[in-house]
Protein backbone atom coordinates (compact mmCIF):
# COMPACT_ATOMS: atom_id res chain seq x y z
CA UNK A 1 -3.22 18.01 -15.10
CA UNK A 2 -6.17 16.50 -16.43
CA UNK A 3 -7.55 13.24 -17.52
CA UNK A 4 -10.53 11.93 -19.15
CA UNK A 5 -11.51 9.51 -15.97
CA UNK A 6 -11.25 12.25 -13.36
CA UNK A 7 -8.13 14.82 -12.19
CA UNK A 8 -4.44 13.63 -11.91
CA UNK A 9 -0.76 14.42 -10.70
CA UNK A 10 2.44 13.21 -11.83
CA UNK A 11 4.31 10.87 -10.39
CA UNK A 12 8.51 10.97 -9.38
CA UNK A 13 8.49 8.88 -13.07
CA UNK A 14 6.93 11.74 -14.91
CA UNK A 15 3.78 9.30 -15.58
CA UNK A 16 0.11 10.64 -14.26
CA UNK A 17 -1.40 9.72 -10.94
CA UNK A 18 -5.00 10.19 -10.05
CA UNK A 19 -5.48 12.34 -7.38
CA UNK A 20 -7.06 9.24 -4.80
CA UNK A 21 -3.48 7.41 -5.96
CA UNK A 22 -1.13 9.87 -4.73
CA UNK A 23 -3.14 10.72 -1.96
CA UNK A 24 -2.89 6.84 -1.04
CA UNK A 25 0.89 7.21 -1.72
CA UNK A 26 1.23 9.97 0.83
CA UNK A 27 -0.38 8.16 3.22
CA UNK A 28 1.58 5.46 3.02
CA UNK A 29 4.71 7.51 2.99
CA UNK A 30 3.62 9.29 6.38
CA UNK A 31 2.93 6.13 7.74
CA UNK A 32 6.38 4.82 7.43
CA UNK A 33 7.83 8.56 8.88
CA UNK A 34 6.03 8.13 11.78
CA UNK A 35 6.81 4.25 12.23
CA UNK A 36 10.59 5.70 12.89
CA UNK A 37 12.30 2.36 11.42
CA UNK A 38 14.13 4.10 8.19
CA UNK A 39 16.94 5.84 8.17
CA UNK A 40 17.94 9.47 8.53
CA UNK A 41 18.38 9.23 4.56
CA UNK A 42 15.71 7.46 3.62
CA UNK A 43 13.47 9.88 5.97
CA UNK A 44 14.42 12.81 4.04
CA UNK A 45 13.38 11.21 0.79
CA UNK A 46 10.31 10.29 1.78
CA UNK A 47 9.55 13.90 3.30
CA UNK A 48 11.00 15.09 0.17
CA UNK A 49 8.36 12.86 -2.15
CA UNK A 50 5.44 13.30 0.65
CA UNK A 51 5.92 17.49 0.13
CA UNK A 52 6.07 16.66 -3.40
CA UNK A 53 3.15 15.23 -3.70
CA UNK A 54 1.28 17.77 -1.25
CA UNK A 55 1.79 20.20 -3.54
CA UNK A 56 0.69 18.53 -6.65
CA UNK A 57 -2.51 17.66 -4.98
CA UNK A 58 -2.96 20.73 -3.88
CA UNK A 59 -2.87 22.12 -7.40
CA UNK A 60 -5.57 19.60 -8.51
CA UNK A 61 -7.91 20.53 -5.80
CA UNK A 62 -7.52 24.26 -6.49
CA UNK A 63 -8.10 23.35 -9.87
CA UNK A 64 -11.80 21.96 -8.88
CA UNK A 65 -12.01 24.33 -7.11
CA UNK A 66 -11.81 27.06 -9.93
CA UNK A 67 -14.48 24.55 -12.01
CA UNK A 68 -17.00 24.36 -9.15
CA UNK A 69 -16.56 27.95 -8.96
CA UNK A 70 -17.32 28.22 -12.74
CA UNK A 71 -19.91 25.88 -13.09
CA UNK A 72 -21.63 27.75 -10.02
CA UNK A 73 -21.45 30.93 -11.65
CA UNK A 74 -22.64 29.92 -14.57
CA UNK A 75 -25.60 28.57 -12.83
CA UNK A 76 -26.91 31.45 -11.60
């Protein structure tokens, strides 16, 4: 997804983070992984939402990626 201020992924509420956001998030969910103070439970939810989130940044990056490509090619 895209927004006017920059590139964004959604969120577990279906509302739009920007990518530095849910990069933050996924951060702060591997932090608390490695920490080893939650649960088995809560663990798997947060590797759930941290692989979630992987992927939707991934998507927005290969998404610049395709525009640098264009803009690069267009360029020349």
């Amino acid at each position: 997804m895209c927004e006017k201020s920059g590139m964004s992924v959604g969120d577990s509420s279906g509302s739009a983070l920007d990518f530095e956001s849910a990069l933050a998030q996924l951060q702060g969910i591997v932090q608390k992984l490695e920490s080893g103070d939650l649960s088995l439970e809560d663990s798997l939810k947060g590797f759930e939402e941290g692989v979630r989130l992987t992927r939707q940044c991934q998507e927005v990056l290969q998404h610049a990626e395709q525009r640098v490509q264009i803009l690069t090619q267009n360029g020349n």
